[in-house]
Structure formats: C-alpha cells, structure tokens
C-alpha atoms as a PDB file:
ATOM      1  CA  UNK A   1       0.000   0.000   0.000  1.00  0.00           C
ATOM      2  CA  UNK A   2       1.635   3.415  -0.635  1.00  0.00           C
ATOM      3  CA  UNK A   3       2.051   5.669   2.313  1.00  0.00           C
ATOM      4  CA  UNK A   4      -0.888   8.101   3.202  1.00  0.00           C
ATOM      5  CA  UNK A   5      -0.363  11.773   4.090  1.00  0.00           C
ATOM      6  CA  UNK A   6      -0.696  14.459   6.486  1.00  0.00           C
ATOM      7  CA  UNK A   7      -3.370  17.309   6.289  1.00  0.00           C
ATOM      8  CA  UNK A   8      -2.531  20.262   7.939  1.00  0.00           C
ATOM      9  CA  UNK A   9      -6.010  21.934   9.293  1.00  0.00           C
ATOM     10  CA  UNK A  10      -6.582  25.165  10.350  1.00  0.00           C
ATOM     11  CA  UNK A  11      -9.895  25.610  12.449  1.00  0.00           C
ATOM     12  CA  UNK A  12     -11.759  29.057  13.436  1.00  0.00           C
ATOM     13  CA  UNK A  13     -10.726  31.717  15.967  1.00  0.00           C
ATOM     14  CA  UNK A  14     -14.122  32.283  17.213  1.00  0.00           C
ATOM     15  CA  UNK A  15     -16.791  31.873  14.537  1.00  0.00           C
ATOM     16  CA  UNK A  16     -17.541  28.820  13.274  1.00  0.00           C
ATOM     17  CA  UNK A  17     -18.622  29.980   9.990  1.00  0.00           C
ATOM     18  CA  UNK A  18     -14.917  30.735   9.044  1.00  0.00           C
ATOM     19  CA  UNK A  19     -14.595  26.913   8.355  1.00  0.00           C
ATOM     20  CA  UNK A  20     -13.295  26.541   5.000  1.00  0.00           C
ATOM     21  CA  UNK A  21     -15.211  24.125   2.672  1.00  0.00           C
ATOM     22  CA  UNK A  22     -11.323  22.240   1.569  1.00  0.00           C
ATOM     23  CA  UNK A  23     -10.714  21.790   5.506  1.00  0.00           C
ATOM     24  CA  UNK A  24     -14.499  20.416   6.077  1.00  0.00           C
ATOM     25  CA  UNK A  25     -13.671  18.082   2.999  1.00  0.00           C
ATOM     26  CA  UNK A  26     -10.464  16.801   4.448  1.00  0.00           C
ATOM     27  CA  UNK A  27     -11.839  16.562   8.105  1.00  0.00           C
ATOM     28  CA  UNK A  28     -14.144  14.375   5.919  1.00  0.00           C
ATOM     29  CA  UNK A  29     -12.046  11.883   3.950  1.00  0.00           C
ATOM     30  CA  UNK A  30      -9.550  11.495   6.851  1.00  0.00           C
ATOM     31  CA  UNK A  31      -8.813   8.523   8.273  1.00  0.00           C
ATOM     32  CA  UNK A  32      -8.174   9.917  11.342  1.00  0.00           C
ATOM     33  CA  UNK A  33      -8.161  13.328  12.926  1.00  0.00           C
ATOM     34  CA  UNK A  34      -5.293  14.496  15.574  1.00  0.00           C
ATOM     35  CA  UNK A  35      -7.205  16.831  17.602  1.00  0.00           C
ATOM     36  CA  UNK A  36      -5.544  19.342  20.603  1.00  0.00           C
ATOM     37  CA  UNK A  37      -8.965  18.467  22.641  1.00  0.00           C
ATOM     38  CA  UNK A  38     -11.188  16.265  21.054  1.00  0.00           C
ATOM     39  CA  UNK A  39     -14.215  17.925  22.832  1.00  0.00           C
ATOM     40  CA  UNK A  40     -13.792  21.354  21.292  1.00  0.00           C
ATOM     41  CA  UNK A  41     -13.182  19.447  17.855  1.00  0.00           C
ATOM     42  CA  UNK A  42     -16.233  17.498  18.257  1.00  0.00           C
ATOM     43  CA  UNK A  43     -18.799  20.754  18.395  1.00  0.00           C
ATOM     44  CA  UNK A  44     -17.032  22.379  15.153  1.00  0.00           C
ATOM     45  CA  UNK A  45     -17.520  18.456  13.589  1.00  0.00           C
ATOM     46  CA  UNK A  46     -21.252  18.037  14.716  1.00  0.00           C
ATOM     47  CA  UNK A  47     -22.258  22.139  13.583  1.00  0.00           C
ATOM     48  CA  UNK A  48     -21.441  20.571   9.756  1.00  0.00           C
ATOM     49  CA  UNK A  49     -22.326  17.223  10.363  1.00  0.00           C
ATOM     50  CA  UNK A  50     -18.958  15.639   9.833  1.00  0.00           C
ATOM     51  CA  UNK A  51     -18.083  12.183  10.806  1.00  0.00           C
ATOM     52  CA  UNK A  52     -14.582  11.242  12.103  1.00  0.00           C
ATOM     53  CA  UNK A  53     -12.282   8.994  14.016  1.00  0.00           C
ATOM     54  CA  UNK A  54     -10.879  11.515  16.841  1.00  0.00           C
ATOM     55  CA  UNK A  55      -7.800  10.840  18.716  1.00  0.00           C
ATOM     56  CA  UNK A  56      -5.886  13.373  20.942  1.00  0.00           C
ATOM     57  CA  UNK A  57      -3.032  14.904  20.276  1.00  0.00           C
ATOM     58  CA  UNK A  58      -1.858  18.003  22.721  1.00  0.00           C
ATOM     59  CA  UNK A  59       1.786  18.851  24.474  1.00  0.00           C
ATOM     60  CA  UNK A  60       1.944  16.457  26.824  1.00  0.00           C
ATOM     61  CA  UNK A  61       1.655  13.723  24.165  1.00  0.00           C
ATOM     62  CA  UNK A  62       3.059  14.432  21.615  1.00  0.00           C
ATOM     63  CA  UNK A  63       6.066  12.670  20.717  1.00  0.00           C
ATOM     64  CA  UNK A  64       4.433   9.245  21.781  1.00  0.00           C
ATOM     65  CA  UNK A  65       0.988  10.017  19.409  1.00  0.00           C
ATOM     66  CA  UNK A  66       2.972  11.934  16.614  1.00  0.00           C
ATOM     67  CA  UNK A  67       5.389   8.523  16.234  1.00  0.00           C
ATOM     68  CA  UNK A  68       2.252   6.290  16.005  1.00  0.00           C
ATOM     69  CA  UNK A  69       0.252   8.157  13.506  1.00  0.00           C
ATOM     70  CA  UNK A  70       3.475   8.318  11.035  1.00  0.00           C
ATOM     71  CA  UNK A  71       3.215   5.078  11.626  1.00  0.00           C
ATOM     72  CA  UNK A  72      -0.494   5.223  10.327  1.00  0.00           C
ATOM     73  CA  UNK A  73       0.335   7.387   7.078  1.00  0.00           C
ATOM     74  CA  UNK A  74       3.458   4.765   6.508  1.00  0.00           C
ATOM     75  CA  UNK A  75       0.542   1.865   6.397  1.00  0.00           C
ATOM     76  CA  UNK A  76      -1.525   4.304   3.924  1.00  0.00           C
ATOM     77  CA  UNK A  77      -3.711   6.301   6.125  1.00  0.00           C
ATOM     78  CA  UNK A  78      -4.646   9.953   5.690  1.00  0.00           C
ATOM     79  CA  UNK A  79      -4.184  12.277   8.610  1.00  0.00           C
ATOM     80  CA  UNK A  80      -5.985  15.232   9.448  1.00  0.00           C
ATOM     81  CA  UNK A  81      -4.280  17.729  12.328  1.00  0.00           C
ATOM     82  CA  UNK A  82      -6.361  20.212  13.794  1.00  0.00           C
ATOM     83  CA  UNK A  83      -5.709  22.554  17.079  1.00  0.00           C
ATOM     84  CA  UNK A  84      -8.368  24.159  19.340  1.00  0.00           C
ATOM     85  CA  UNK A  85      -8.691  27.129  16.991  1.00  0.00           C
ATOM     86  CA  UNK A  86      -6.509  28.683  14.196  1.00  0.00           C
ATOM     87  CA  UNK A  87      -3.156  26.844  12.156  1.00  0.00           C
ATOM     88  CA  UNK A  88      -1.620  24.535  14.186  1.00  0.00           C
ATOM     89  CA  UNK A  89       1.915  24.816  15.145  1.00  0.00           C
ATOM     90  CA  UNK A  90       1.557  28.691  15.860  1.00  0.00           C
ATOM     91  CA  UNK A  91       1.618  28.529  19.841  1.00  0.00           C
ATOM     92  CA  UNK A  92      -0.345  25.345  19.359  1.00  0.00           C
ATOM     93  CA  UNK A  93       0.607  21.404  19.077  1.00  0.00           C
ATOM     94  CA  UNK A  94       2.109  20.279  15.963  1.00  0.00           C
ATOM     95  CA  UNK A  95       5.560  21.193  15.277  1.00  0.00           C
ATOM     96  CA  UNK A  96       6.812  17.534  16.561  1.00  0.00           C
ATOM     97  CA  UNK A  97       4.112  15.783  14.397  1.00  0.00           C
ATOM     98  CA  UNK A  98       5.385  17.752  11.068  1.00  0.00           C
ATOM     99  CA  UNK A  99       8.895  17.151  11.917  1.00  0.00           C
ATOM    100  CA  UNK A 100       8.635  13.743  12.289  1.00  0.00           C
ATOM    101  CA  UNK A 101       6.241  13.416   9.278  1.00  0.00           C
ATOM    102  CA  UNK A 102       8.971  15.390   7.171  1.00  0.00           C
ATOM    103  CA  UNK A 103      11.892  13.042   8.384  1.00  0.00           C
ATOM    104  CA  UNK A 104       9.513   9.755   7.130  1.00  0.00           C
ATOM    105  CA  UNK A 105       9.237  11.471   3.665  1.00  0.00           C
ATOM    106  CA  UNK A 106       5.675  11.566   3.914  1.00  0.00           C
ATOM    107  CA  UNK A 107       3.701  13.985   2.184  1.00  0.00           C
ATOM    108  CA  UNK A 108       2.071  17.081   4.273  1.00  0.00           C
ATOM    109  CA  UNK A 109      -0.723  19.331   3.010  1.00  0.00           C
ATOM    110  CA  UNK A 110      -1.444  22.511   4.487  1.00  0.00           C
ATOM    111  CA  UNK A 111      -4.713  24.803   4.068  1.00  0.00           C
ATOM    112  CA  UNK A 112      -5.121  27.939   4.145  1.00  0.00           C
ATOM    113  CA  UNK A 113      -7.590  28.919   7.208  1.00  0.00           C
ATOM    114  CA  UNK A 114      -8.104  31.408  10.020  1.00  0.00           C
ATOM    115  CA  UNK A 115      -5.397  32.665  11.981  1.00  0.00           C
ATOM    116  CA  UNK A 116      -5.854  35.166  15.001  1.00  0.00           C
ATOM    117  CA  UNK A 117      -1.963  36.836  14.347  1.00  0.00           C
ATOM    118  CA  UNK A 118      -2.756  37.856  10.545  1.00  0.00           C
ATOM    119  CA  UNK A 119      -6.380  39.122  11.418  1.00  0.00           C
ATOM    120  CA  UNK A 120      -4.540  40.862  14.289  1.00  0.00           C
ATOM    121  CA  UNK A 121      -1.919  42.823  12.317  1.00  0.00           C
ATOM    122  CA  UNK A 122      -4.057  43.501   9.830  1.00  0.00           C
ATOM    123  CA  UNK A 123      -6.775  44.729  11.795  1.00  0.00           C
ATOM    124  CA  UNK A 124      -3.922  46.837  13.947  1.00  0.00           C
ATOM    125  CA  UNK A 125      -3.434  49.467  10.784  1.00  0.00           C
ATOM    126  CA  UNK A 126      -0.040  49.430  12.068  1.00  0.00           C
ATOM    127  CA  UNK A 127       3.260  48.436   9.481  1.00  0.00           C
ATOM    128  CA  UNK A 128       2.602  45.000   7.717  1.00  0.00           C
ATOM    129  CA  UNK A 129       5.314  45.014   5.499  1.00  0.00           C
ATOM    130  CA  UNK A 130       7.580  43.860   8.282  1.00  0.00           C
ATOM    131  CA  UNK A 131       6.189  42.102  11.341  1.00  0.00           C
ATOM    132  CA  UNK A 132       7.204  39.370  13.903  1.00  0.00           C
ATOM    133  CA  UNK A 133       5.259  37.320  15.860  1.00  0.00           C
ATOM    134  CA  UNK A 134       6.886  36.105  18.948  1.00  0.00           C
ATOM    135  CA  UNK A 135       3.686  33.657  20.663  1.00  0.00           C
ATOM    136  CA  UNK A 136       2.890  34.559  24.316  1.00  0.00           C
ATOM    137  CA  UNK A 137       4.992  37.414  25.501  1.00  0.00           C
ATOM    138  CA  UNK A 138       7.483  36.711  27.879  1.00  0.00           C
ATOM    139  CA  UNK A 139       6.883  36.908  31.649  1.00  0.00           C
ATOM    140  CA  UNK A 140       9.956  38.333  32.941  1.00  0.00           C
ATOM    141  CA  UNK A 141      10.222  42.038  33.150  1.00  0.00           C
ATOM    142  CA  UNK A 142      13.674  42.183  31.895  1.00  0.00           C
ATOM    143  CA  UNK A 143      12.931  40.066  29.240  1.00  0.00           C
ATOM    144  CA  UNK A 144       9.629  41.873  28.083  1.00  0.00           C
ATOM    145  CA  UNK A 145      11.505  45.343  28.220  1.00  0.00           C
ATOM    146  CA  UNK A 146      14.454  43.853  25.960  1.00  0.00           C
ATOM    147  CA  UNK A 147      12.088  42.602  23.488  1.00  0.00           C
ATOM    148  CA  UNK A 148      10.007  45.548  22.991  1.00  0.00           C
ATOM    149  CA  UNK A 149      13.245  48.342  23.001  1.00  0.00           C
ATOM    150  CA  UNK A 150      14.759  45.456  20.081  1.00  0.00           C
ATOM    151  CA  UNK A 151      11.665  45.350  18.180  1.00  0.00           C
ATOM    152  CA  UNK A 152      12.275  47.220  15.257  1.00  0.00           C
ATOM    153  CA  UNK A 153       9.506  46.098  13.177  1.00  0.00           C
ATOM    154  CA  UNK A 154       5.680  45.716  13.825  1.00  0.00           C
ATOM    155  CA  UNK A 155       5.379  43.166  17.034  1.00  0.00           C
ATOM    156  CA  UNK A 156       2.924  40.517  17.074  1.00  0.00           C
ATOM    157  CA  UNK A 157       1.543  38.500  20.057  1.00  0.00           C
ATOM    158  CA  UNK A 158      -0.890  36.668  22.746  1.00  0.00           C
ATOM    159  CA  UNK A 159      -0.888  38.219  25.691  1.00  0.00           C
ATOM    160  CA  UNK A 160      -3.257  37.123  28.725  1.00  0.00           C
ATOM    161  CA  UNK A 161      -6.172  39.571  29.625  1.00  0.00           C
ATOM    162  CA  UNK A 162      -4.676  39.291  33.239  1.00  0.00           C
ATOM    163  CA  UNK A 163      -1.616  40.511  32.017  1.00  0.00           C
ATOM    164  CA  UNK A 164      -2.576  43.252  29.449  1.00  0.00           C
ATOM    165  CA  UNK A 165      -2.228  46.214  32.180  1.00  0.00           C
ATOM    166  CA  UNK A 166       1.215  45.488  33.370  1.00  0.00           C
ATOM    167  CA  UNK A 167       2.330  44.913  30.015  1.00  0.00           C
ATOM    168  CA  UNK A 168       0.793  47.871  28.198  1.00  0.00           C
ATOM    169  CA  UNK A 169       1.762  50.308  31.471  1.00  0.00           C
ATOM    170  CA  UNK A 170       5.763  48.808  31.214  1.00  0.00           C
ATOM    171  CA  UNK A 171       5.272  49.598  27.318  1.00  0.00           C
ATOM    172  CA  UNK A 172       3.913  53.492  28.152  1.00  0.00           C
ATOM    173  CA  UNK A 173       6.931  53.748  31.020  1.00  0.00           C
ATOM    174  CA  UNK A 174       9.338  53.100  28.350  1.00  0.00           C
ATOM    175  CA  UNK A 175       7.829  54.733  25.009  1.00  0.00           C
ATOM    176  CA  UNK A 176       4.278  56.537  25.329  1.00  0.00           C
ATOM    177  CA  UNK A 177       4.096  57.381  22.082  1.00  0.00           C
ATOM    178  CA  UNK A 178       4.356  53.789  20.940  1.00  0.00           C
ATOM    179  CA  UNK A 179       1.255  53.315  18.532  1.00  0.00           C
ATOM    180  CA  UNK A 180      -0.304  49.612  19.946  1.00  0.00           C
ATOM    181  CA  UNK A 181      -3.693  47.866  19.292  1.00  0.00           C
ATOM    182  CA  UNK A 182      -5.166  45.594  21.589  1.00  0.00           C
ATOM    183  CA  UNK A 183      -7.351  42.765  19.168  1.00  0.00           C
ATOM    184  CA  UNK A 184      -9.723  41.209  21.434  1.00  0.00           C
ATOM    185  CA  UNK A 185     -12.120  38.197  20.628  1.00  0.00           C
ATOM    186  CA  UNK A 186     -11.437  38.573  17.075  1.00  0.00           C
ATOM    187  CA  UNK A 187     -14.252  36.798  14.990  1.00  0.00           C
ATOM    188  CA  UNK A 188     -16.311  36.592  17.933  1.00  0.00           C
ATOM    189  CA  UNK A 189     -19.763  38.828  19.055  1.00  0.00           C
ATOM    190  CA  UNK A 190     -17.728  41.210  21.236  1.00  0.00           C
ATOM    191  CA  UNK A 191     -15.071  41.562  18.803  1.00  0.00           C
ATOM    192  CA  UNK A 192     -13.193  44.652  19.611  1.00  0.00           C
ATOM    193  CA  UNK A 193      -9.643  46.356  18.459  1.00  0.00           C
ATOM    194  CA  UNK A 194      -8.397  49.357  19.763  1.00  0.00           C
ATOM    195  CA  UNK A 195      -5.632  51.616  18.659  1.00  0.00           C
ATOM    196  CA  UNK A 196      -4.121  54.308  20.030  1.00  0.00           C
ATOM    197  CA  UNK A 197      -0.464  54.994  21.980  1.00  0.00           C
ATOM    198  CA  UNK A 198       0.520  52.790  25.197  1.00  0.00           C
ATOM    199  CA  UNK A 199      -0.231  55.598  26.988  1.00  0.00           C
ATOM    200  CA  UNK A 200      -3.725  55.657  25.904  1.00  0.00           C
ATOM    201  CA  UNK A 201      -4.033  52.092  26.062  1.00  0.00           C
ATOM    202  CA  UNK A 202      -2.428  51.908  29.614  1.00  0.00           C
ATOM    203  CA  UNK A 203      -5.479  54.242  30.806  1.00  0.00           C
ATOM    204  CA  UNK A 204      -8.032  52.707  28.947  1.00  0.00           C
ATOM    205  CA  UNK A 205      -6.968  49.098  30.099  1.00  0.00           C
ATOM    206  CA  UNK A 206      -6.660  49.712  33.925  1.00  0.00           C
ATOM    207  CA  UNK A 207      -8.323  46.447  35.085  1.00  0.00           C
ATOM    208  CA  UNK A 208      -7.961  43.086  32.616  1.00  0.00           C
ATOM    209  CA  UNK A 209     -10.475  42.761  30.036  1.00  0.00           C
ATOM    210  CA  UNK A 210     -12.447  39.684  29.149  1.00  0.00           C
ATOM    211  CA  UNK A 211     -11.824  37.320  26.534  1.00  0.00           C
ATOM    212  CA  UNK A 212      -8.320  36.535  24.438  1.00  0.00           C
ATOM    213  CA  UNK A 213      -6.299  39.274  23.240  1.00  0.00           C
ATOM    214  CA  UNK A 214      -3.658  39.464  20.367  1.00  0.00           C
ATOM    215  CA  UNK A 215      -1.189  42.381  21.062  1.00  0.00           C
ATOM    216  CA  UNK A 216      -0.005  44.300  18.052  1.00  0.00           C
ATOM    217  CA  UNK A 217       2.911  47.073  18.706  1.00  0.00           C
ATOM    218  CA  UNK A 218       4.366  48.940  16.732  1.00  0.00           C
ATOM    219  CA  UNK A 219       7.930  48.618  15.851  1.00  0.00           C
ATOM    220  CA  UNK A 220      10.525  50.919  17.944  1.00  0.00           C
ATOM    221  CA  UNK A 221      11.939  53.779  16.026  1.00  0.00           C
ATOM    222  CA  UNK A 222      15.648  54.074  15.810  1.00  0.00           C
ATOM    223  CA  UNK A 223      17.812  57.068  15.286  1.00  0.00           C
ATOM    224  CA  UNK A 224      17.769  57.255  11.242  1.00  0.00           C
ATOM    225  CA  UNK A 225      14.181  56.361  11.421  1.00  0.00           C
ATOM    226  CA  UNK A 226      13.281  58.987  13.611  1.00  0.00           C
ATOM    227  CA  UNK A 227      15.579  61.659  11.571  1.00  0.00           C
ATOM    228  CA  UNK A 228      14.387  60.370   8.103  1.00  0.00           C
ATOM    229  CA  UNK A 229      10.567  60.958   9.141  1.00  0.00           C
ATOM    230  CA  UNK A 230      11.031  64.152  10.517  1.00  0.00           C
ATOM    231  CA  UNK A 231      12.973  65.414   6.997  1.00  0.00           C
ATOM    232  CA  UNK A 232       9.828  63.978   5.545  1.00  0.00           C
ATOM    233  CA  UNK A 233       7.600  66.567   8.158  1.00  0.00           C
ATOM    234  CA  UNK A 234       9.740  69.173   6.714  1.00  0.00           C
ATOM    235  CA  UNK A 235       9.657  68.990   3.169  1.00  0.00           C
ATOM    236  CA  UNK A 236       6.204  69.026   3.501  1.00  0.00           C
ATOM    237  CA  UNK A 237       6.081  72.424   5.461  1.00  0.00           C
ATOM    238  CA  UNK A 238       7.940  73.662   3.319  1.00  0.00           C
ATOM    239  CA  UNK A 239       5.425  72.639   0.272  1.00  0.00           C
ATOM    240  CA  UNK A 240       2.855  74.790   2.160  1.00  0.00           C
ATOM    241  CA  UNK A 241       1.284  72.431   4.415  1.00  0.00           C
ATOM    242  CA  UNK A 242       0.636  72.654   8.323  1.00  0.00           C
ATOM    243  CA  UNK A 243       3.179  71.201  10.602  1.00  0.00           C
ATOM    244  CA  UNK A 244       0.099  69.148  12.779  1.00  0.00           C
ATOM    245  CA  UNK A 245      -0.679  67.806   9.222  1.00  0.00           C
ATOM    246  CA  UNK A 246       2.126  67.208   8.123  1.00  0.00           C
ATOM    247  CA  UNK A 247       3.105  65.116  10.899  1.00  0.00           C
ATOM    248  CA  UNK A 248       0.004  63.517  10.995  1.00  0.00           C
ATOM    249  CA  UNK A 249       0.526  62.674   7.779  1.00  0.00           C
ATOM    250  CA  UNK A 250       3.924  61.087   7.893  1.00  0.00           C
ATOM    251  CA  UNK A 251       2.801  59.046  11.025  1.00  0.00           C
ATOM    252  CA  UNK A 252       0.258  57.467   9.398  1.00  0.00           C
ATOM    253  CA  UNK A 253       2.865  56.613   6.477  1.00  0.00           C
ATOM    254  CA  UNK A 254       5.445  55.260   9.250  1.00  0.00           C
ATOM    255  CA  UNK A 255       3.321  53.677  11.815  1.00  0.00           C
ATOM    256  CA  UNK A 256       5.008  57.027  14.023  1.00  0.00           C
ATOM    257  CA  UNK A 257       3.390  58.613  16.535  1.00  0.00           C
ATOM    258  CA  UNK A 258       2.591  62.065  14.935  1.00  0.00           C
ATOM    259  CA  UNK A 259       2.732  63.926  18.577  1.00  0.00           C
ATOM    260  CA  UNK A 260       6.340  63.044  18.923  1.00  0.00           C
ATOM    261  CA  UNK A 261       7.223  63.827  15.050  1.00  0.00           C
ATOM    262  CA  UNK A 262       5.853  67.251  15.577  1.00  0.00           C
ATOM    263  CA  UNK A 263       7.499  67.952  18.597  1.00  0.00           C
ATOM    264  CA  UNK A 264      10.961  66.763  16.718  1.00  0.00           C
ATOM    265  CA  UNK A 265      10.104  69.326  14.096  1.00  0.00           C
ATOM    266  CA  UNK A 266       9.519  72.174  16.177  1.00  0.00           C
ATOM    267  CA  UNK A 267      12.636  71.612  17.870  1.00  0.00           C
ATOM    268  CA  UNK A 268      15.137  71.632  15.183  1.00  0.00           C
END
C-alpha cells in the first residue's frame, strides 16, 4: 500500500462559519483526525455534520501520538491535524508531528484557514510590510523590556487579559508614544480592536479585560528612522502644508506617533 499523508487543518478563531469548505472536505475523507482536545473538535464536527475517528493529540503527548500516527500514514492512512482554533503549530501542538512526518518522507498538506496573528496585524493598521510574531509574551520584566526596546519592526503577540495592564503600562513607562492595538475576541460577538499609543491604552486598560487578546505594537523607532521621518515633516512644510498635518501625515505613512514627530520638528 503506498504511504498516506498528512493534512494540515486550520480551524476558526471564534466563529464557526470561518470553516473553509477544503478543511471540512479533508476533516471528511480522513482517516483519522489528531485533535488538541477532542471535545472542542467534536462541536465544530457536529455544527457541519462531519463524521470522524478523533484521537488526541496536545503537548503532553506528543512525541508518543505523533510517532504512532506516522506510523499510520506509513501503512496508507490519511491524517488530518487540527488545534483548538486557528493553524496549528503557531503557539499550538504540531511542530513535533510535522517534523517527524517530514523526516519519514511523507507527504504534508497545508490549508489555508483562520489565523488570530494575521487578522490581528491587519486589523492593527499598524506596518505589515515587516512584522514578527513572537507567541505569548514573555513573563519576565527584563525580558519583556528587551524585546520591545529590540523590536524594530511591527510586534505581534498573545498576551493574557490578566496581564494586558502590566504589560501595556511597562510599554507606556518606556515609550508613550508607541502606537499599539489591543485585538480582542477577534471573529467573535464582542469583537473589539483598539488603537491608540501605550499611553492611551495603559489608561483605557486599567483592570484586565475579558476574553483573548492578540497584542499588536508597533515597531521601535531608531535614530535614522526617527531623523528620516522628521525630513519627511519638513519637506512638507515647506510645500505649504501645516506642521500638525504634516506630521500627521507622515505618522500614518510610518506607523510614528505624529505627537512626537511634531514635537521633533519644532525643535530643530
């Protein structure tokens, strides 16, 4: 028999509707489906009316269940990987299972699908020709401070609701001007993003919020950044327009927060 395959699923953020119809076909046709929680799986399954052998497949197991279902596509069978909600892999089971798929020459699919980091930075109107997403931010002060003063382009990342005020009022300490947006229950009925500078964002998020939260920042400005943006505030004054606007302007080219490009202007 020649060997089966892996199928790389992605699963919705928050609404099931975001299901795409190739995913519900593979979910389908699988032989067997490699689920983070086999509960959650199961609702998303039963909404379309999908049939499928479920087995579970999270952290804790994964080497042991990833080695037995490559041994499942060597015999032929077709596997279907899905996590709780988005692609798998990205700060969710996987990796080991595709590693260990790729190292048995086996063949791995992977759809396109829902993904709460690209909604996120899109959403953010912040810089998206250079971005990194870095999973859950790190817990350490030290660490968290290091990572956003290196960040040089748009930041990416989970952060817990419980942890969104220390994290956003560390941010303002450092950089107030930094433009952020907080992407809450994206896809979801309260759906909300905010933008605005960490110092707005500090004020507005006091206490934790509810729900899950993607945290988009923008990236930090260095020295030629800063001085080619505020040539850019001045060429336009001197064109005729208003220094406000033309800051404003340039900010919203740079991902810059226009405040501190006007003050650099009116200072030289």
């Amino acid at each position: 028999m020649s060997a089966g395959r892996l199928i790389v699923c992605p699963t919705p953020i928050g609404n099931l509707e975001d299901i795409t119809l190739r995913v519900l076909s593979a979910l389908r046709e699988a032989d067997v489906v490699a689920c983070e929680d086999t509960r959650r799986t199961k609702i998303l399954l039963e909404r379309y009316g999908v049939s499928a052998h479920l087995i579970s497949y999270y952290e804790q197991n994964e080497e042991r269940r990833a080695a037995e279902l490559v041994e499942r596509m060597r015999a032929g069978e077709t596997v279907a990987l899905v996590s709780d909600a988005g692609m798998p892999l990205i700060s969710d089971p996987g990796y080991v299972l595709v590693r260990t798929a790729v190292g048995a020459g086996l063949q791995i699919e992977v759809l396109p699908g829902p993904s709460a980091p690209l909604a996120a930075l899109v959403a953010s109107g912040l810089p998206s020709d250079r971005w990194t997403f870095v999973g859950f931010l790190p817990r350490k002060r030290g660490d968290l401070t290091r990572l956003f003063a290196e960040s040089t382009s748009t930041l990416v990342a989970f952060e817990s609701p419980r942890r969104l005020p220390a994290t956003l009022a560390l941010l303002s300490s450092a950089d107030g001007d930094r433009q952020v947006a907080v992407c809450r229950e994206l896809t979801k009925a309260h759906e909300e993003v905010v933008r605005g500078t960490a110092a707005e964002l500090a004020e507005r998020y006091r206490e934790p919020p509810k729900g899950e939260v993607v945290l988009v920042v923008a990236g930090a400005e260095t020295d030629a950044d800063a001085e080619v943006a505020v040539h850019a505030v001045a060429r336009l004054v001197e064109a005729g327009a208003r220094p406000r606007a033309a800051a404003s302007v340039v900010a919203e080219l740079t991902g810059q927060s226009a405040n501190a490009l006007y003050r650099a202007y009116t200072n030289t």
